[in-house]
N, C-alpha and C. Protein backbone atom coordinates (compact mmCIF):
# COMPACT_ATOMS: atom_id res chain seq x y z
N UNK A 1 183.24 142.12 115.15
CA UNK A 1 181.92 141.53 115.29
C UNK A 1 181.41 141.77 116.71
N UNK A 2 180.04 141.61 116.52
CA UNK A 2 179.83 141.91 118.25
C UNK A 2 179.00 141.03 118.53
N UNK A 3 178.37 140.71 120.02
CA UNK A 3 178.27 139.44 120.27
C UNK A 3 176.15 139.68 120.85
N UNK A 4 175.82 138.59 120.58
CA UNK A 4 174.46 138.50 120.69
C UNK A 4 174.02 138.61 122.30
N UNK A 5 173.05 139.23 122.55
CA UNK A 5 172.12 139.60 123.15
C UNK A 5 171.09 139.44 123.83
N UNK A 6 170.35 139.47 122.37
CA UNK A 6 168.47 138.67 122.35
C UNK A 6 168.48 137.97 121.28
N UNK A 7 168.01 136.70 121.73
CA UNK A 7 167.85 135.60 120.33
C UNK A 7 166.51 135.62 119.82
N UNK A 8 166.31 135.87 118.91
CA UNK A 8 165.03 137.21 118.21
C UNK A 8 164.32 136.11 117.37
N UNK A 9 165.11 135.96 116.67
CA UNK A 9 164.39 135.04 115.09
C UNK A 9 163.69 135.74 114.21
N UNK A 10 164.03 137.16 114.13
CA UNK A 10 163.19 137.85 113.33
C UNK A 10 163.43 137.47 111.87
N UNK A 11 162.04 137.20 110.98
CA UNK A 11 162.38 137.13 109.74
C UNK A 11 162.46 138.20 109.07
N UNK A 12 163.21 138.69 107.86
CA UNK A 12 163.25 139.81 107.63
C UNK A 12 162.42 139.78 106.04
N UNK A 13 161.91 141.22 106.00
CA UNK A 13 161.08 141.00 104.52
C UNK A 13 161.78 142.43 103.66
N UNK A 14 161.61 142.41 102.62
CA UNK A 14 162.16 142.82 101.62
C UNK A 14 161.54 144.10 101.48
N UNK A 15 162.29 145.66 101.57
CA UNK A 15 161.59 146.63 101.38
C UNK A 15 161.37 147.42 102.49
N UNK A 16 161.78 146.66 103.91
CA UNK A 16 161.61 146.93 105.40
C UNK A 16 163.12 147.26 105.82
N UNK A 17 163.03 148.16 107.06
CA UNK A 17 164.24 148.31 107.77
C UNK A 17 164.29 148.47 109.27
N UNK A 18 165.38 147.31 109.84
CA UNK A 18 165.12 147.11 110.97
C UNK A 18 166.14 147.29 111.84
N UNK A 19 165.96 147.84 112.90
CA UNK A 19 166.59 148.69 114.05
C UNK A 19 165.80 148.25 115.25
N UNK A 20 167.03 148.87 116.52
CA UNK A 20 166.53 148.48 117.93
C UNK A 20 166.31 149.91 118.46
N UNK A 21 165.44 149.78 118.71
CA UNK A 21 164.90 151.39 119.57
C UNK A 21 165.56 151.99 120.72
N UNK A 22 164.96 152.92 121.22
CA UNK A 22 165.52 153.74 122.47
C UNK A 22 164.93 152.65 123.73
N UNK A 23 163.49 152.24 123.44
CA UNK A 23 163.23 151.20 124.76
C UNK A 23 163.54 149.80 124.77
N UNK A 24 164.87 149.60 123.68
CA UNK A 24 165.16 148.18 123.52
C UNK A 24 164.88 147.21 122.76
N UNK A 25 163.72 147.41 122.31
CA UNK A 25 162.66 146.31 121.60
C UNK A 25 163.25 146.52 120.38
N UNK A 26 162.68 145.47 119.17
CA UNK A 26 163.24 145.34 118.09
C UNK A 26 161.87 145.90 116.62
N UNK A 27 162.44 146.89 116.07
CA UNK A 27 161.41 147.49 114.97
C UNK A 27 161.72 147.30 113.72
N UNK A 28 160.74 147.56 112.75
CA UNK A 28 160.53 147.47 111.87
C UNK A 28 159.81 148.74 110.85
N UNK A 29 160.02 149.62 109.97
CA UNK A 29 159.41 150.27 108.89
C UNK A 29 160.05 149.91 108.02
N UNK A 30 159.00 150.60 107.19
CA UNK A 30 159.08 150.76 105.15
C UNK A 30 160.21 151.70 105.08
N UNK A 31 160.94 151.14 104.13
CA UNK A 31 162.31 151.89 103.66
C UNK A 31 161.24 153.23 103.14
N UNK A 32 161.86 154.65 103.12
CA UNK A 32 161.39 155.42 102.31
C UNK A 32 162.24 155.84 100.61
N UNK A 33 161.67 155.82 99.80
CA UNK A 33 162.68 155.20 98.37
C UNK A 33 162.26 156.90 97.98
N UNK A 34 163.19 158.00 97.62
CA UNK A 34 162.39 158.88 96.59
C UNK A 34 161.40 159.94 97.43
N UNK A 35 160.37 160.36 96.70
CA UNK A 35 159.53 161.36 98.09
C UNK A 35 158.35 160.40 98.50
N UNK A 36 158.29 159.08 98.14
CA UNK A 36 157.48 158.68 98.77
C UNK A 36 157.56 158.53 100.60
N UNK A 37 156.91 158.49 101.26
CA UNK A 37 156.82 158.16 102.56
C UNK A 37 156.12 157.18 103.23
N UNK A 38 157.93 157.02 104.23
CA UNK A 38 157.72 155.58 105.14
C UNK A 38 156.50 155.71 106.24
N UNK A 39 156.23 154.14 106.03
CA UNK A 39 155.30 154.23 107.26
C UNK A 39 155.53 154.40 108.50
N UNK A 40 154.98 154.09 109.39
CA UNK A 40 155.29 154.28 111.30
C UNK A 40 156.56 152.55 111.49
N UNK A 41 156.41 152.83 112.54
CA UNK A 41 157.57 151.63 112.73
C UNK A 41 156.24 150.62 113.14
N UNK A 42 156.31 149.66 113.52
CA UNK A 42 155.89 148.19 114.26
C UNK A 42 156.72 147.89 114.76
N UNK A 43 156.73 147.17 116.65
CA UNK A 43 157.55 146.77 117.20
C UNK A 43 157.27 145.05 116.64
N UNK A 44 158.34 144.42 116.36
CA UNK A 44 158.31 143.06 115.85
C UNK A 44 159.24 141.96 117.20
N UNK A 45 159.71 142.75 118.34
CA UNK A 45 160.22 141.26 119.03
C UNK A 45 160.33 142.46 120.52
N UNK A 46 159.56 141.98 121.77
CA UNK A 46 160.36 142.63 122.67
C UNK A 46 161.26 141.94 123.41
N UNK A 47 162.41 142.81 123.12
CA UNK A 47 163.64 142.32 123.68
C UNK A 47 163.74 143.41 124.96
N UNK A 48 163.36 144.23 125.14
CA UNK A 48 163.93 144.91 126.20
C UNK A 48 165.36 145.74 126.86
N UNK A 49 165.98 145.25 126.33
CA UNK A 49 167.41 145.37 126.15
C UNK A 49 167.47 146.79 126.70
N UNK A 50 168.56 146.57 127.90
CA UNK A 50 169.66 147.96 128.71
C UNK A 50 170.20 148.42 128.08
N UNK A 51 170.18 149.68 127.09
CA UNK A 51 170.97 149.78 126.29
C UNK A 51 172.36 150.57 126.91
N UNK A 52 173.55 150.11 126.60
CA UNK A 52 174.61 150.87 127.59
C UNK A 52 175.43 151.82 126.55
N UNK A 53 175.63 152.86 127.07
CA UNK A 53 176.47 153.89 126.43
C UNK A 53 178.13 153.65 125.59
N UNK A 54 177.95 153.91 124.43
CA UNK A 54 179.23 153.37 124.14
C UNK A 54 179.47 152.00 123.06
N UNK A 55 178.03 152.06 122.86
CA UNK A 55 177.52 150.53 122.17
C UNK A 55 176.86 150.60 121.43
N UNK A 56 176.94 149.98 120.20
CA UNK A 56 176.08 149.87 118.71
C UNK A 56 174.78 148.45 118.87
N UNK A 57 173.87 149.03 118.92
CA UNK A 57 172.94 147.49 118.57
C UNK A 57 172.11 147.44 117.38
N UNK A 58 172.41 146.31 116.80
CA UNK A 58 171.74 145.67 115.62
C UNK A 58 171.28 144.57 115.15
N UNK A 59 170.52 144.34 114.39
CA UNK A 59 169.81 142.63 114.22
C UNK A 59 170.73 142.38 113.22
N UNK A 60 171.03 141.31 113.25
CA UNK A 60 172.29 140.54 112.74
C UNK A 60 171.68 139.50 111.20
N UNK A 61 172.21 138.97 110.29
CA UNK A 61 171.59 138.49 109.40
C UNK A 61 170.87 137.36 109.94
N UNK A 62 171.13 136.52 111.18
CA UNK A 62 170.02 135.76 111.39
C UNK A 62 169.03 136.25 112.01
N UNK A 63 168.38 137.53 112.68
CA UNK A 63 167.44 137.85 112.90
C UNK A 63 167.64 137.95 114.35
N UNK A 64 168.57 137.91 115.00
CA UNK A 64 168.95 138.17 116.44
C UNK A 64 169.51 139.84 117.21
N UNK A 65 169.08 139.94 118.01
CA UNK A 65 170.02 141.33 118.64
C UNK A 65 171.31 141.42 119.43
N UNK A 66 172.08 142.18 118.42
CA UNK A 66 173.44 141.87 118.77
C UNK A 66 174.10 143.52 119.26
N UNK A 67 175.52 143.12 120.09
CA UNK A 67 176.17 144.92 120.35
C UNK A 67 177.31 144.74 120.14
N UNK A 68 178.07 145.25 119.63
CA UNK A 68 179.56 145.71 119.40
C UNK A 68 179.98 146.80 119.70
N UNK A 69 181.01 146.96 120.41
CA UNK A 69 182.07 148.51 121.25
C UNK A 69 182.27 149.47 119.49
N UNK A 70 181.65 150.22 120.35
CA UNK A 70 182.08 151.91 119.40
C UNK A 70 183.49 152.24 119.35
N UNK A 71 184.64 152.38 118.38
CA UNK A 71 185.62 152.68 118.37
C UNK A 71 185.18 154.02 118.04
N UNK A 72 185.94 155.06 118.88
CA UNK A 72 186.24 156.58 118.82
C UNK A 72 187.23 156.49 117.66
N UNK A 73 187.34 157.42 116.99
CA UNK A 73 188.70 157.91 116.43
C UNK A 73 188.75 158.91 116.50
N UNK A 74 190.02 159.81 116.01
CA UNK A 74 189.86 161.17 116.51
C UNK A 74 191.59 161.51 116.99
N UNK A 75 191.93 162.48 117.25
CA UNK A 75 192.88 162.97 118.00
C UNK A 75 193.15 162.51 118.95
């Protein structure tokens, strides 16, 4: 598990998919299902967030931004 961040409160809606960007902030688009096509993103929370190398970030089921350490595997 990895540990919170930004306390967001994002609600999440059905049909949408949400990710933290390259400048931190927290987004939102339309799933694309089939050949239809997704829309543009909307930023929905600025968090701002440093993002540091080596680190996964994601909104968590309560709607917060969270990071957990990248395990390598490999040789």
């Amino acid at each position: 598990m990895g540990k919170m961040v930004c306390k967001c409160g994002i609600k999440r809606k059905a049909g949408f998919l949400y990710f933290v960007g390259k400048d931190g902030c927290a987004y939102e688009t339309k799933m694309a299902r089939g050949k239809s096509k997704g829309g543009g993103r909307k930023r929905v929370h600025d968090c701002k967030i440093k993002k540091q190398k080596g680190y996964l970030y994601y909104i968590d089921g309560k709607g917060n931004v969270c990071e957990a350490k990248m395990v390598r595997g490999g040789k």
